[in-house]
PDB file of N, CA and C in Angstrom:
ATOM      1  N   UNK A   1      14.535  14.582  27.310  1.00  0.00           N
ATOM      2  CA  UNK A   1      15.322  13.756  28.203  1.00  0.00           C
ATOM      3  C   UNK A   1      15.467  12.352  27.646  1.00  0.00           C
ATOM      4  N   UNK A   2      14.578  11.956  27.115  1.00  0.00           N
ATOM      5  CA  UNK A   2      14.276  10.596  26.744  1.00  0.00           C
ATOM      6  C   UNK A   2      15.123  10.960  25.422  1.00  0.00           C
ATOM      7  N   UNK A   3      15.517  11.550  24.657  1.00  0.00           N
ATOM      8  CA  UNK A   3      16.171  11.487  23.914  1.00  0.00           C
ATOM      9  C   UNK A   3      17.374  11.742  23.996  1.00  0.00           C
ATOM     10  N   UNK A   4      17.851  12.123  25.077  1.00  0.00           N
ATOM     11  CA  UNK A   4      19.442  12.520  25.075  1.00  0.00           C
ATOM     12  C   UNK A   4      20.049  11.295  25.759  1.00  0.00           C
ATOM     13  N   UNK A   5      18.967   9.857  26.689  1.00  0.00           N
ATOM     14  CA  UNK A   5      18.945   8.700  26.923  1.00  0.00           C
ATOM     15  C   UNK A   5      20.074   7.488  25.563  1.00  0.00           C
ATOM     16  N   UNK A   6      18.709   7.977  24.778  1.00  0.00           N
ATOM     17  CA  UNK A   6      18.866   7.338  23.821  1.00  0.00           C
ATOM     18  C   UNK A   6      20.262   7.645  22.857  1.00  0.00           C
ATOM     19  N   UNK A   7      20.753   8.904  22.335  1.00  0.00           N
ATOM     20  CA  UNK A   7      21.759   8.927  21.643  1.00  0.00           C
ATOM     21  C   UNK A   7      22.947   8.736  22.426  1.00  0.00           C
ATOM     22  N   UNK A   8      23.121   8.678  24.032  1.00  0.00           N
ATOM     23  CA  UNK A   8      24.065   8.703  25.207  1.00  0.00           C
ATOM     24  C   UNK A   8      24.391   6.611  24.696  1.00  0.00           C
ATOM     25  N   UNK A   9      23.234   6.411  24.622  1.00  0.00           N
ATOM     26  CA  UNK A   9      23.277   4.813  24.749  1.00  0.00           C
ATOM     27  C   UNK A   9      23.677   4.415  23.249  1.00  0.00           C
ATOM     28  N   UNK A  10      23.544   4.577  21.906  1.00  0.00           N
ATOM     29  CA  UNK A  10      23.658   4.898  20.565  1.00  0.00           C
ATOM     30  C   UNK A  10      25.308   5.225  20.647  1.00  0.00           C
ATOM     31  N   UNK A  11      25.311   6.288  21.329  1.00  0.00           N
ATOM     32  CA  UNK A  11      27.016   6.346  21.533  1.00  0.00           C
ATOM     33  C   UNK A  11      28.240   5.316  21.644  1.00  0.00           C
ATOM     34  N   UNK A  12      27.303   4.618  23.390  1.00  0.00           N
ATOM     35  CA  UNK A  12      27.921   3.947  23.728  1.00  0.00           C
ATOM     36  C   UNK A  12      28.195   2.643  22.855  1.00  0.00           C
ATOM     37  N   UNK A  13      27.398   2.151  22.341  1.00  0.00           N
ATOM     38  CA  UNK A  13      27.524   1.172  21.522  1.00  0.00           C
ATOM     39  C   UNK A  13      28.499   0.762  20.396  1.00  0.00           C
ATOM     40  N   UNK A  14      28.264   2.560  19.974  1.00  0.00           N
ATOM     41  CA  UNK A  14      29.235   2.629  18.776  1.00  0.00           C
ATOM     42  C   UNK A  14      31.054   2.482  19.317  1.00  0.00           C
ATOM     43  N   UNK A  15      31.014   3.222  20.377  1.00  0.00           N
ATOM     44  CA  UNK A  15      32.126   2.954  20.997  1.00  0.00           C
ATOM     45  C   UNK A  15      32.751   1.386  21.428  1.00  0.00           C
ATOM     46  N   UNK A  16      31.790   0.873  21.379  1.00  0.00           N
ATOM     47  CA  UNK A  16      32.473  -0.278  21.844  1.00  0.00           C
ATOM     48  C   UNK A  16      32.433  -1.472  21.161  1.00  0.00           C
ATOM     49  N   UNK A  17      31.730  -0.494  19.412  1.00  0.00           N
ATOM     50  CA  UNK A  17      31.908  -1.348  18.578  1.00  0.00           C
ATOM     51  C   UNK A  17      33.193  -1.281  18.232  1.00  0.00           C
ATOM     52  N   UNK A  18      33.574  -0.032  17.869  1.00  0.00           N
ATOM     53  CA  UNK A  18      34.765   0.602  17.727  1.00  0.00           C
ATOM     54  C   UNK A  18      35.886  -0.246  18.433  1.00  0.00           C
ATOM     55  N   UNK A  19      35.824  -0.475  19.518  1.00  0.00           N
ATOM     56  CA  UNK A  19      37.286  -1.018  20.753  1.00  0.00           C
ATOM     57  C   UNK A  19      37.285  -2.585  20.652  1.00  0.00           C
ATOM     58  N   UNK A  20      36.151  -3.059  20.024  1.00  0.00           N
ATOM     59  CA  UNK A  20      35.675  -4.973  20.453  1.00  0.00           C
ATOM     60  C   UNK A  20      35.834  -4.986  18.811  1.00  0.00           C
ATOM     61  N   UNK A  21      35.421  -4.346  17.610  1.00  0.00           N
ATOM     62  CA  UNK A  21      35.724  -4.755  16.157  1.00  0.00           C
ATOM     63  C   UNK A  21      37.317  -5.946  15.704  1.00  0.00           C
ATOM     64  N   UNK A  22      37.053  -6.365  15.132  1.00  0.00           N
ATOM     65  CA  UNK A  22      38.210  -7.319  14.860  1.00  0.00           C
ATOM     66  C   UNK A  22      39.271  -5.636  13.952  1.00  0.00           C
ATOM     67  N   UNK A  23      40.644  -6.284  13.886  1.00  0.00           N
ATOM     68  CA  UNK A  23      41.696  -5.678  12.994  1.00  0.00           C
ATOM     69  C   UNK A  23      41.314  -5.991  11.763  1.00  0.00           C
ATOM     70  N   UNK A  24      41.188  -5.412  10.806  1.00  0.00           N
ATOM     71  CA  UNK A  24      41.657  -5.190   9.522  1.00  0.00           C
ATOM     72  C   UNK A  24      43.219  -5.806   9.331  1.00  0.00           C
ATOM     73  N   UNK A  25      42.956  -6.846   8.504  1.00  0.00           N
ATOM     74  CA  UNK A  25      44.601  -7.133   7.907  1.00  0.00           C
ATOM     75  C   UNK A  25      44.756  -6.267   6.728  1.00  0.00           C
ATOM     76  N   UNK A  26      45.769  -5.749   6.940  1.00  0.00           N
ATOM     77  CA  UNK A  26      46.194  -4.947   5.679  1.00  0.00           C
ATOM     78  C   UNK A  26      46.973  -5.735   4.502  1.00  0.00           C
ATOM     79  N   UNK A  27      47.157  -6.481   4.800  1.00  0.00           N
ATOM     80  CA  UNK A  27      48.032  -7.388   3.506  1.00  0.00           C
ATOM     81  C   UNK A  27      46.987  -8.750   3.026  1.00  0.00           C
ATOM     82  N   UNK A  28      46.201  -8.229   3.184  1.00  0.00           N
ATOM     83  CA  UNK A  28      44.861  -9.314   1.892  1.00  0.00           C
ATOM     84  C   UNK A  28      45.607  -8.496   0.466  1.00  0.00           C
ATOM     85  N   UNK A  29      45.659  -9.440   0.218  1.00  0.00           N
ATOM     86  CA  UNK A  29      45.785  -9.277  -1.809  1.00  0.00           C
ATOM     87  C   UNK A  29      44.542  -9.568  -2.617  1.00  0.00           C
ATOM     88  N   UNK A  30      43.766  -8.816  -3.345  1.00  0.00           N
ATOM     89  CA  UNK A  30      42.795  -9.249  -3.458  1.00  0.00           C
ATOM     90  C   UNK A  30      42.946 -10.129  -4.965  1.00  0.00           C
ATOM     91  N   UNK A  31      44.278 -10.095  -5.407  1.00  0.00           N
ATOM     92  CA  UNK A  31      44.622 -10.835  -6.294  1.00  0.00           C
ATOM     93  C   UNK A  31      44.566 -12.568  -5.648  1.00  0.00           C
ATOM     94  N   UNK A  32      44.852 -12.566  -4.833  1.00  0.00           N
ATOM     95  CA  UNK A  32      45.472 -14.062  -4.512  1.00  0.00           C
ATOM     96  C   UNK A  32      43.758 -14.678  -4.354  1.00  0.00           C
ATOM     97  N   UNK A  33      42.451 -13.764  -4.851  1.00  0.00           N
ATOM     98  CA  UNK A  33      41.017 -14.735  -4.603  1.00  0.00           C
ATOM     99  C   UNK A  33      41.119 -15.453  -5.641  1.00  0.00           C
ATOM    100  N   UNK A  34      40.570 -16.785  -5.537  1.00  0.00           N
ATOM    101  CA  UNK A  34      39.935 -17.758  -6.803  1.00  0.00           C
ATOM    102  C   UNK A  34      38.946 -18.111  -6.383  1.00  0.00           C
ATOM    103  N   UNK A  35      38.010 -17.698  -6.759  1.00  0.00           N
ATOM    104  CA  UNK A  35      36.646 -18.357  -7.094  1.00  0.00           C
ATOM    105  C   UNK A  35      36.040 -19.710  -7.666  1.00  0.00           C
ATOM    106  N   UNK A  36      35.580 -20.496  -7.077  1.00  0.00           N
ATOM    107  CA  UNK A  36      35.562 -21.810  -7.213  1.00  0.00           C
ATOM    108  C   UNK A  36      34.073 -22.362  -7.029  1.00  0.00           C
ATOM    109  N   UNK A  37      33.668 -23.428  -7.836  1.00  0.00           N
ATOM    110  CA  UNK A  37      32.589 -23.740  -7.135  1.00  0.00           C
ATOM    111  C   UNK A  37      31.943 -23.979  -5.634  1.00  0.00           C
ATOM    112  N   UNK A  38      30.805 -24.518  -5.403  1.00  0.00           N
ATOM    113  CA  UNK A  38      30.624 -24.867  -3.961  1.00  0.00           C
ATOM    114  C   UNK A  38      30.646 -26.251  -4.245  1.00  0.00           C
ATOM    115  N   UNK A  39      31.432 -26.966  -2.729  1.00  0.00           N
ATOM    116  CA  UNK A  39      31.400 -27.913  -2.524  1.00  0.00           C
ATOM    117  C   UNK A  39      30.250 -28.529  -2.124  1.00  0.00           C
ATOM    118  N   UNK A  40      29.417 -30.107  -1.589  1.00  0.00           N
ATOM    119  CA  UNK A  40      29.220 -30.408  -1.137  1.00  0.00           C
ATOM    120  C   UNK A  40      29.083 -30.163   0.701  1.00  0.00           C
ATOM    121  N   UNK A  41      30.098 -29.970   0.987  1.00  0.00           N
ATOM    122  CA  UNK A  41      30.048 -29.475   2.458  1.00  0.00           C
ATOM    123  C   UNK A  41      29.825 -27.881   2.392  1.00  0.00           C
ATOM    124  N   UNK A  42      29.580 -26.743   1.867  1.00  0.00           N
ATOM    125  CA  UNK A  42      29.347 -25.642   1.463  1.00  0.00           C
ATOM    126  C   UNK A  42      27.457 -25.876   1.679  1.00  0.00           C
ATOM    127  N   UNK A  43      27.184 -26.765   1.645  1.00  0.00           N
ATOM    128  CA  UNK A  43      25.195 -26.505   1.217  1.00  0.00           C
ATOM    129  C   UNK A  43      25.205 -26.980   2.745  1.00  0.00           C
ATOM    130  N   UNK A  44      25.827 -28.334   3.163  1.00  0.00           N
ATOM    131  CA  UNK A  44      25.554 -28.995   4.420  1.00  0.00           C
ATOM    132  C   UNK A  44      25.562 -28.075   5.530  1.00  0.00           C
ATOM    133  N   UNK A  45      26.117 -27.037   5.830  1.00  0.00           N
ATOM    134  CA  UNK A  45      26.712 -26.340   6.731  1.00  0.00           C
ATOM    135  C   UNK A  45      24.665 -25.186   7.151  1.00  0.00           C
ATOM    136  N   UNK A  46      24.586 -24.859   5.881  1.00  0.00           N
ATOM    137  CA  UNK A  46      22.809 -23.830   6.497  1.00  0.00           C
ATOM    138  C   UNK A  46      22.046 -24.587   6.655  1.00  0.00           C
ATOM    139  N   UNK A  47      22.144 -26.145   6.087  1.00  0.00           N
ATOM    140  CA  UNK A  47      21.082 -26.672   6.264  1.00  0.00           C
ATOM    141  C   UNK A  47      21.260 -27.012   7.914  1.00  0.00           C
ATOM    142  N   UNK A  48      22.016 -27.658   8.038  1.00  0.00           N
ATOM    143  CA  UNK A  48      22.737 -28.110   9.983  1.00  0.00           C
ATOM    144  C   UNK A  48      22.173 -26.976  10.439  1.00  0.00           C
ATOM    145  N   UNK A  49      22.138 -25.824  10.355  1.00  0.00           N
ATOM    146  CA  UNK A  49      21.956 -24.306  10.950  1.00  0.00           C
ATOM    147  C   UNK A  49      20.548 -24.388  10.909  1.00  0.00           C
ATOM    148  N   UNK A  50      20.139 -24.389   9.906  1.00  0.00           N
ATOM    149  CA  UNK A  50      18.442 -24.136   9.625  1.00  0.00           C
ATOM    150  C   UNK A  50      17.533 -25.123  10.211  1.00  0.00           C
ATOM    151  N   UNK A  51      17.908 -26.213  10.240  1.00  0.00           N
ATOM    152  CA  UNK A  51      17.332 -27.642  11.188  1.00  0.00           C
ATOM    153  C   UNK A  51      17.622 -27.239  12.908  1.00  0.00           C
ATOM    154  N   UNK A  52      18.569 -26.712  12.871  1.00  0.00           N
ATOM    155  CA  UNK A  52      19.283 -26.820  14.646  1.00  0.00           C
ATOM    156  C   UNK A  52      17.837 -25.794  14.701  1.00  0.00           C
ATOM    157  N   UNK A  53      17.464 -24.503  14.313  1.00  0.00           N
ATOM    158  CA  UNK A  53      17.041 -23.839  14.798  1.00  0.00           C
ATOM    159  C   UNK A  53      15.476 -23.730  14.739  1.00  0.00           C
ATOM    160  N   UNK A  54      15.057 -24.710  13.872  1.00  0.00           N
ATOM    161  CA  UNK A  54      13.434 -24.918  13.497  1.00  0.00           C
ATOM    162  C   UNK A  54      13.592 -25.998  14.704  1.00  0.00           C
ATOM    163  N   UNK A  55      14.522 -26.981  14.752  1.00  0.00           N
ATOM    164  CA  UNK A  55      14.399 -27.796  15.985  1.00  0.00           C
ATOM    165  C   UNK A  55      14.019 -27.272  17.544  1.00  0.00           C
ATOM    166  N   UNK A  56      14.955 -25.827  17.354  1.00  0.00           N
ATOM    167  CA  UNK A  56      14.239 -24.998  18.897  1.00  0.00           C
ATOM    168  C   UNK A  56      13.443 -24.743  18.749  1.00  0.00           C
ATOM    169  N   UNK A  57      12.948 -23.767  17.936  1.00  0.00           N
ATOM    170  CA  UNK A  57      11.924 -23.088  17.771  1.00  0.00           C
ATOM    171  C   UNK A  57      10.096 -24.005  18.420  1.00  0.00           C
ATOM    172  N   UNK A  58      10.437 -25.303  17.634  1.00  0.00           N
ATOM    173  CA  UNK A  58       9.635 -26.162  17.315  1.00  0.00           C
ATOM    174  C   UNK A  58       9.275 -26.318  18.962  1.00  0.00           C
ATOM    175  N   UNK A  59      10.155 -27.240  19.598  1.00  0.00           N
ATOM    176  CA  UNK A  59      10.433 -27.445  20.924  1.00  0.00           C
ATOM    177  C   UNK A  59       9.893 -26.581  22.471  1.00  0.00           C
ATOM    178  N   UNK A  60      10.351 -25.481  21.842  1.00  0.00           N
ATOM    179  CA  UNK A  60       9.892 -24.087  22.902  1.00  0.00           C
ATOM    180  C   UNK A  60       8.863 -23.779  22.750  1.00  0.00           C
ATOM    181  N   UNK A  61       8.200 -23.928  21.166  1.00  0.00           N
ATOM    182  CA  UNK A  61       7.032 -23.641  21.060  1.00  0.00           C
ATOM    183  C   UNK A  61       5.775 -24.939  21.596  1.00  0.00           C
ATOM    184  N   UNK A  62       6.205 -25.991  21.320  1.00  0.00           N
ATOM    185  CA  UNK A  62       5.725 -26.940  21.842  1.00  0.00           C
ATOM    186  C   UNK A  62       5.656 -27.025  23.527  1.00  0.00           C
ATOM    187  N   UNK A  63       6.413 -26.561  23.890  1.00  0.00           N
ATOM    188  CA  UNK A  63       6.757 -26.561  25.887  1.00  0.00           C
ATOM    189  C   UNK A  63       5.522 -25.430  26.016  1.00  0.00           C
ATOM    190  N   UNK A  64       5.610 -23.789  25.622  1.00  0.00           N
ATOM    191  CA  UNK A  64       5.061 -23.128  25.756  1.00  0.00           C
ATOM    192  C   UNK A  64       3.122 -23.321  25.590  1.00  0.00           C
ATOM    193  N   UNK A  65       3.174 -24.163  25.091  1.00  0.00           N
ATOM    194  CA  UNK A  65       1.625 -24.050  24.131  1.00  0.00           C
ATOM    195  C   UNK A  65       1.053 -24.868  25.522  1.00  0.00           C
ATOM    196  N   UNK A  66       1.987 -26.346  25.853  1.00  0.00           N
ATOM    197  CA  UNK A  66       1.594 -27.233  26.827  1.00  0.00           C
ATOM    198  C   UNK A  66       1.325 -26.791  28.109  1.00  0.00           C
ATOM    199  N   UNK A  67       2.470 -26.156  28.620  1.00  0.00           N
ATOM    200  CA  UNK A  67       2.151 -25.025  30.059  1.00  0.00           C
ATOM    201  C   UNK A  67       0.733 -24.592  30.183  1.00  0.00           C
ATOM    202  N   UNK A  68       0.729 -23.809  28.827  1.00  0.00           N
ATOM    203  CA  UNK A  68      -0.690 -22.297  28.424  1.00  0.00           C
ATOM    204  C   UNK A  68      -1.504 -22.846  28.732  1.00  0.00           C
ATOM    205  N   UNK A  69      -1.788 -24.405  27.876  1.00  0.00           N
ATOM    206  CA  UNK A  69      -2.976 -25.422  27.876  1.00  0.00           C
ATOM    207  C   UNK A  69      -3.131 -25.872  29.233  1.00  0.00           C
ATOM    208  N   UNK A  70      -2.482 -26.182  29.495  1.00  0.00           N
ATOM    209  CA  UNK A  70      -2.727 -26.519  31.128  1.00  0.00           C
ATOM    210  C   UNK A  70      -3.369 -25.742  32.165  1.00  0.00           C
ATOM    211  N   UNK A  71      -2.784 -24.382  32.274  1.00  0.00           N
ATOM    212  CA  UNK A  71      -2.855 -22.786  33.226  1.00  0.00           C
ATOM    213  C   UNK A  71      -4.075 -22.978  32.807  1.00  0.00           C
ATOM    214  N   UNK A  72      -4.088 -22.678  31.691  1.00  0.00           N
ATOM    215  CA  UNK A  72      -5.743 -22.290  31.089  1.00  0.00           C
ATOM    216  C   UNK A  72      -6.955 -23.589  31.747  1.00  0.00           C
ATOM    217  N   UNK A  73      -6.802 -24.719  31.318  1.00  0.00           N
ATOM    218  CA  UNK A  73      -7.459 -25.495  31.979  1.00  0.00           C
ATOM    219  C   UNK A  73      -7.542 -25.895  33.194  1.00  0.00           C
ATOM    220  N   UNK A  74      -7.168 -25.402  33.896  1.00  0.00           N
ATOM    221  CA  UNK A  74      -7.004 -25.661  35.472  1.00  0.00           C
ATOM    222  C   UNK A  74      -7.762 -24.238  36.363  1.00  0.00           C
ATOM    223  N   UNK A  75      -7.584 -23.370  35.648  1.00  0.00           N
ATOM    224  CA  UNK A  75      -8.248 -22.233  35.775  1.00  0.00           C
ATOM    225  C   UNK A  75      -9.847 -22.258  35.291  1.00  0.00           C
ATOM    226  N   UNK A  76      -9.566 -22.634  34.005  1.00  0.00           N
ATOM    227  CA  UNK A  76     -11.531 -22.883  33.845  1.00  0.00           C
ATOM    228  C   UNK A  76     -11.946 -23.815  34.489  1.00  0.00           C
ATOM    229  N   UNK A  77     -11.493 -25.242  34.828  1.00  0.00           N
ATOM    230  CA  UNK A  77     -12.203 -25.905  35.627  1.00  0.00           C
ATOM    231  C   UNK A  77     -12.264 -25.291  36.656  1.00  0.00           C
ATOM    232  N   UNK A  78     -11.542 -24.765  37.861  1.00  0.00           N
ATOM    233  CA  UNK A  78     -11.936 -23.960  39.044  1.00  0.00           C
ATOM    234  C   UNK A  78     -12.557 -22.960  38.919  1.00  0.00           C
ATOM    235  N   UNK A  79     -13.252 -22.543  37.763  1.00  0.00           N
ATOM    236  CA  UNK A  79     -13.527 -21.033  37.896  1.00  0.00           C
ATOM    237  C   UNK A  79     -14.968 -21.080  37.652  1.00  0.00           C
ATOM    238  N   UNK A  80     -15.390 -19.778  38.119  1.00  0.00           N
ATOM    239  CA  UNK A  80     -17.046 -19.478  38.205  1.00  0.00           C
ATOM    240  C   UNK A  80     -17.299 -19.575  36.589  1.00  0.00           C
ATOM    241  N   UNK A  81     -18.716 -19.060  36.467  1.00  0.00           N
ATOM    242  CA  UNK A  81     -19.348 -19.263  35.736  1.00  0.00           C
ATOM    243  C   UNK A  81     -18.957 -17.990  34.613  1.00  0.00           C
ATOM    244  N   UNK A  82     -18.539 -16.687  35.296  1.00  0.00           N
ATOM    245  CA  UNK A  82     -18.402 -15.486  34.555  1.00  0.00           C
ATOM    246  C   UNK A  82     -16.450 -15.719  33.998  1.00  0.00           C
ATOM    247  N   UNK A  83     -15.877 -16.376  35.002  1.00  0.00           N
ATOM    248  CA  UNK A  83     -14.287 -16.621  34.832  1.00  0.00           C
ATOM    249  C   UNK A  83     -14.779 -17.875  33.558  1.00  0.00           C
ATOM    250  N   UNK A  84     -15.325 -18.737  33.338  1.00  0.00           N
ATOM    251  CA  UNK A  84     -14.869 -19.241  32.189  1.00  0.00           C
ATOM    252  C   UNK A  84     -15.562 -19.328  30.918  1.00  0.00           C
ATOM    253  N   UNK A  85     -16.223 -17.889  31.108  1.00  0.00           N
ATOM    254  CA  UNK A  85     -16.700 -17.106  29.934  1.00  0.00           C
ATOM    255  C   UNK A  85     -15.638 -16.178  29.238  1.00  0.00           C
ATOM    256  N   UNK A  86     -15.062 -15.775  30.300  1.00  0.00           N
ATOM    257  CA  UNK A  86     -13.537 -14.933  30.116  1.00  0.00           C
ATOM    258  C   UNK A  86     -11.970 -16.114  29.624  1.00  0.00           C
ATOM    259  N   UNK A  87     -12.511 -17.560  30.500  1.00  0.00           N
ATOM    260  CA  UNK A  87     -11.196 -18.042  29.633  1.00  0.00           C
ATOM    261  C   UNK A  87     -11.238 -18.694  28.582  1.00  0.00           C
ATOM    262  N   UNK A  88     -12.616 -18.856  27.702  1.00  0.00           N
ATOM    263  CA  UNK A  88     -12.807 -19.110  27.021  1.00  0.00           C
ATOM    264  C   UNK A  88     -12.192 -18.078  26.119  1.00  0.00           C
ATOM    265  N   UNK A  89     -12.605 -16.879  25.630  1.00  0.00           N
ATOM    266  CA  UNK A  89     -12.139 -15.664  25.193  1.00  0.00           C
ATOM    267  C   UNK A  89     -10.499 -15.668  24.923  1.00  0.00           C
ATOM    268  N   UNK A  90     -10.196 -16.573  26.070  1.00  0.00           N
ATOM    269  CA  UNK A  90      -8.557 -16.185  26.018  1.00  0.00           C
ATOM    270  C   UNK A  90      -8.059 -17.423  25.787  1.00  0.00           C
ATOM    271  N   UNK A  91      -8.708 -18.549  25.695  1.00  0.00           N
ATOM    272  CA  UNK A  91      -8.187 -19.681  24.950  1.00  0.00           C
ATOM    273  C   UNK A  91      -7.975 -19.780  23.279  1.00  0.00           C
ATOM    274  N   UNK A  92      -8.754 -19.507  22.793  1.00  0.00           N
ATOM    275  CA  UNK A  92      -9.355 -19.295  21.764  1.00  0.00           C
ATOM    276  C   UNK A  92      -8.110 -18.569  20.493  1.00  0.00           C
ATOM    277  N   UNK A  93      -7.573 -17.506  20.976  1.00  0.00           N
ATOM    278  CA  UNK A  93      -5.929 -17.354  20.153  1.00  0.00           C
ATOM    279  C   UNK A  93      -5.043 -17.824  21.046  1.00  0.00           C
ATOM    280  N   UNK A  94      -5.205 -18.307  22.046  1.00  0.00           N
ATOM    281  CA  UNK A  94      -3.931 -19.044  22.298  1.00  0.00           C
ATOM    282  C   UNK A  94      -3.906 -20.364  21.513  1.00  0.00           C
ATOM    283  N   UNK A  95      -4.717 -20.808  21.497  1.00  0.00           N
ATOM    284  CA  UNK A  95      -5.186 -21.860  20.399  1.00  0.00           C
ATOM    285  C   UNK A  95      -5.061 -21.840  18.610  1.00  0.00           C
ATOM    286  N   UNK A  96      -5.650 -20.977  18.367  1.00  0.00           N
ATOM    287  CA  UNK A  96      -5.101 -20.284  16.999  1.00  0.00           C
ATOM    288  C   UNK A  96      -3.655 -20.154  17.131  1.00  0.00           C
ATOM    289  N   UNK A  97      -2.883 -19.896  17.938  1.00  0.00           N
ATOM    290  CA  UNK A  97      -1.288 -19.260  17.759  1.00  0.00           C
ATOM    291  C   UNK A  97      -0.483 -21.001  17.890  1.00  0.00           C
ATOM    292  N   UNK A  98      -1.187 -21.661  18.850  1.00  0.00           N
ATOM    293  CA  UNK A  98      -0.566 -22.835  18.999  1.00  0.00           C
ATOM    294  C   UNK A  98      -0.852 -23.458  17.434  1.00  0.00           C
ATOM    295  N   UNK A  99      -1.602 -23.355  16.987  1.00  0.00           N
ATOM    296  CA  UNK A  99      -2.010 -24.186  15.224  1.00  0.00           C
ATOM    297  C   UNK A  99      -1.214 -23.791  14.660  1.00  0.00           C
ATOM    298  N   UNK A 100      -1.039 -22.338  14.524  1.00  0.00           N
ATOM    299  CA  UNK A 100      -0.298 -21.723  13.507  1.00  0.00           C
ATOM    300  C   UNK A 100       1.171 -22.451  13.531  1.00  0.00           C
ATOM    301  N   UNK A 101       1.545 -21.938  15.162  1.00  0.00           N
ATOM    302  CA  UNK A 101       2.961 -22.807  15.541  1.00  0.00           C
ATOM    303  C   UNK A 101       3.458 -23.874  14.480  1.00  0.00           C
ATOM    304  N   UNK A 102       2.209 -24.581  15.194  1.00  0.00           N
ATOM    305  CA  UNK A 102       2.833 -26.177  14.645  1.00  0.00           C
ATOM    306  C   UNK A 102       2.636 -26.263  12.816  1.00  0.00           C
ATOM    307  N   UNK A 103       1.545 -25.849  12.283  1.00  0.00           N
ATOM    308  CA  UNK A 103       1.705 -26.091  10.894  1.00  0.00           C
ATOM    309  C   UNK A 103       2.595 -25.329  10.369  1.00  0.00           C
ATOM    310  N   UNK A 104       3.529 -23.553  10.350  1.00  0.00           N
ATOM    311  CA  UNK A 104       4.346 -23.276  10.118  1.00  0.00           C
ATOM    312  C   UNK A 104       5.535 -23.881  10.473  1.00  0.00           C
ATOM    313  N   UNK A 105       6.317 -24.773  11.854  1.00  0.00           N
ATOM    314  CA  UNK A 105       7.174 -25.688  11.853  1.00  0.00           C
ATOM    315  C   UNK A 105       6.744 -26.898  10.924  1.00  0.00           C
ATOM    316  N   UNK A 106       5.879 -27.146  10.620  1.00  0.00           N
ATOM    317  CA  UNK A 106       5.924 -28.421   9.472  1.00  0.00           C
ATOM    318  C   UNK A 106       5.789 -28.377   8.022  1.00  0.00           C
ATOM    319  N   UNK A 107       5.445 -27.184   8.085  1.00  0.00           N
ATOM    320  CA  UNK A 107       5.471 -26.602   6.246  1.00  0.00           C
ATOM    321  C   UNK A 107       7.104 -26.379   6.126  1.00  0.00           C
ATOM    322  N   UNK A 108       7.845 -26.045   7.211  1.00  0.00           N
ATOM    323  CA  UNK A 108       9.287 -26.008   6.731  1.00  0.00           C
ATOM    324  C   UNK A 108       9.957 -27.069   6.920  1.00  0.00           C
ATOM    325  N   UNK A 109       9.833 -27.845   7.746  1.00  0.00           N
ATOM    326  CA  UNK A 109      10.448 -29.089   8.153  1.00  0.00           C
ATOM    327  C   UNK A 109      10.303 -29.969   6.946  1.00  0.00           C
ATOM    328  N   UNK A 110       8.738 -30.277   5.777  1.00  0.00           N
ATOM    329  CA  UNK A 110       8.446 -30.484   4.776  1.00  0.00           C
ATOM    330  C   UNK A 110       9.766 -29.776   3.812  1.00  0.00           C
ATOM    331  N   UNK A 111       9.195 -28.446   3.308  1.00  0.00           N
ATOM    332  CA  UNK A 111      10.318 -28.316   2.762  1.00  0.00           C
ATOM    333  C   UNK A 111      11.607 -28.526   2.569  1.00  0.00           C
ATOM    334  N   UNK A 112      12.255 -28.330   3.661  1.00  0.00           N
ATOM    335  CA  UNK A 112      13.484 -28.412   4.363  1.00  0.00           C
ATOM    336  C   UNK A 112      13.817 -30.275   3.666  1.00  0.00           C
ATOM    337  N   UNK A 113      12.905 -31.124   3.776  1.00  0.00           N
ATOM    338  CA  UNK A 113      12.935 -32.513   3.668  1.00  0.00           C
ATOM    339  C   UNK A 113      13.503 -32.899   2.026  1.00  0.00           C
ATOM    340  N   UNK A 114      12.294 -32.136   1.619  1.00  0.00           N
ATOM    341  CA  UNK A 114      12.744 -31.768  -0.275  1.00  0.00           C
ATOM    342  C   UNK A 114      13.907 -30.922  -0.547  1.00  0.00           C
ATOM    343  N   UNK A 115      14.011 -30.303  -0.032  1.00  0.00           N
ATOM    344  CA  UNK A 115      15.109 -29.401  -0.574  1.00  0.00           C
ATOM    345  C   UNK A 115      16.490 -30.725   0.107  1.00  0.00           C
ATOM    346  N   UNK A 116      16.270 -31.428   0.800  1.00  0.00           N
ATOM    347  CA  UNK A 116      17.836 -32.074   1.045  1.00  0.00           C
ATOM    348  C   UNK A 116      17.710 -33.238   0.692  1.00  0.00           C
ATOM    349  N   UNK A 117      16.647 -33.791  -0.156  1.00  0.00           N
ATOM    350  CA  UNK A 117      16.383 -35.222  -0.935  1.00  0.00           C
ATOM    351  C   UNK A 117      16.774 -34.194  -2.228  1.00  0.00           C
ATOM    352  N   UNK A 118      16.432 -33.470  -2.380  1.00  0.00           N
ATOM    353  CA  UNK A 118      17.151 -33.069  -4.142  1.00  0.00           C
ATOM    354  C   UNK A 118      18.673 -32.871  -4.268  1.00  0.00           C
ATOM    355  N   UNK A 119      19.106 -32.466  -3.252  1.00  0.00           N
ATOM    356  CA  UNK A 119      20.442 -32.780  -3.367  1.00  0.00           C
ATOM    357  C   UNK A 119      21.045 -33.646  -3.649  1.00  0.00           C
TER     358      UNK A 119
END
């Protein structure tokens, strides 16, 4: 059952890749390409992309970590003696994941810095 779910839905998709796909122009010449270097505005364009989105990333991850930290501490201070033996346990990779967060957004943000001073 669970599989006749799945290729019913697989179907559908394809179908409506099919009906929503852009046209094919038929009169591209593939003579009329010239190949040319990249411009200046050609590099600017992933980097704008790649910043916009380490910028969310960064952000959400930063909102998220602050909430956690909070829940979490508001909970161990109210909590018995056996509850913040347990939120200890569960602080502990939320904590690890929040580090990771932030030094993987800054090892690229670093990079990201060099790679658009060498330009």
């Amino acid at each position: 059952m669970k599989i006749k779910k799945t290729k019913i839905v697989i179907l559908i998709c394809i179908i409506l890749l099919a009906i929503f796909m852009p046209k094919i122009n038929a009169t591209i010449n593939p003579d009329d390409y010239e190949p040319g270097g990249l411009t200046a505005s050609d590099y600017i364009k992933p980097f704008k992309f790649a910043s916009t989105i380490l910028n969310a990333i960064t952000i959400v991850g930063v909102v998220i970590s602050v909430i956690m930290v909070m829940v979490l501490g508001i909970k161990y201070m109210l909590g018995s003696v056996e509850e913040k033996a347990e939120y200890k346990k569960t602080m502990i990779p939320m904590l690890v994941g929040a580090i990771l967060l932030f030094c993987s957004s800054t090892l690229v943000s670093i990079i990201y810095g060099l790679v658009t001073q060498i330009r």
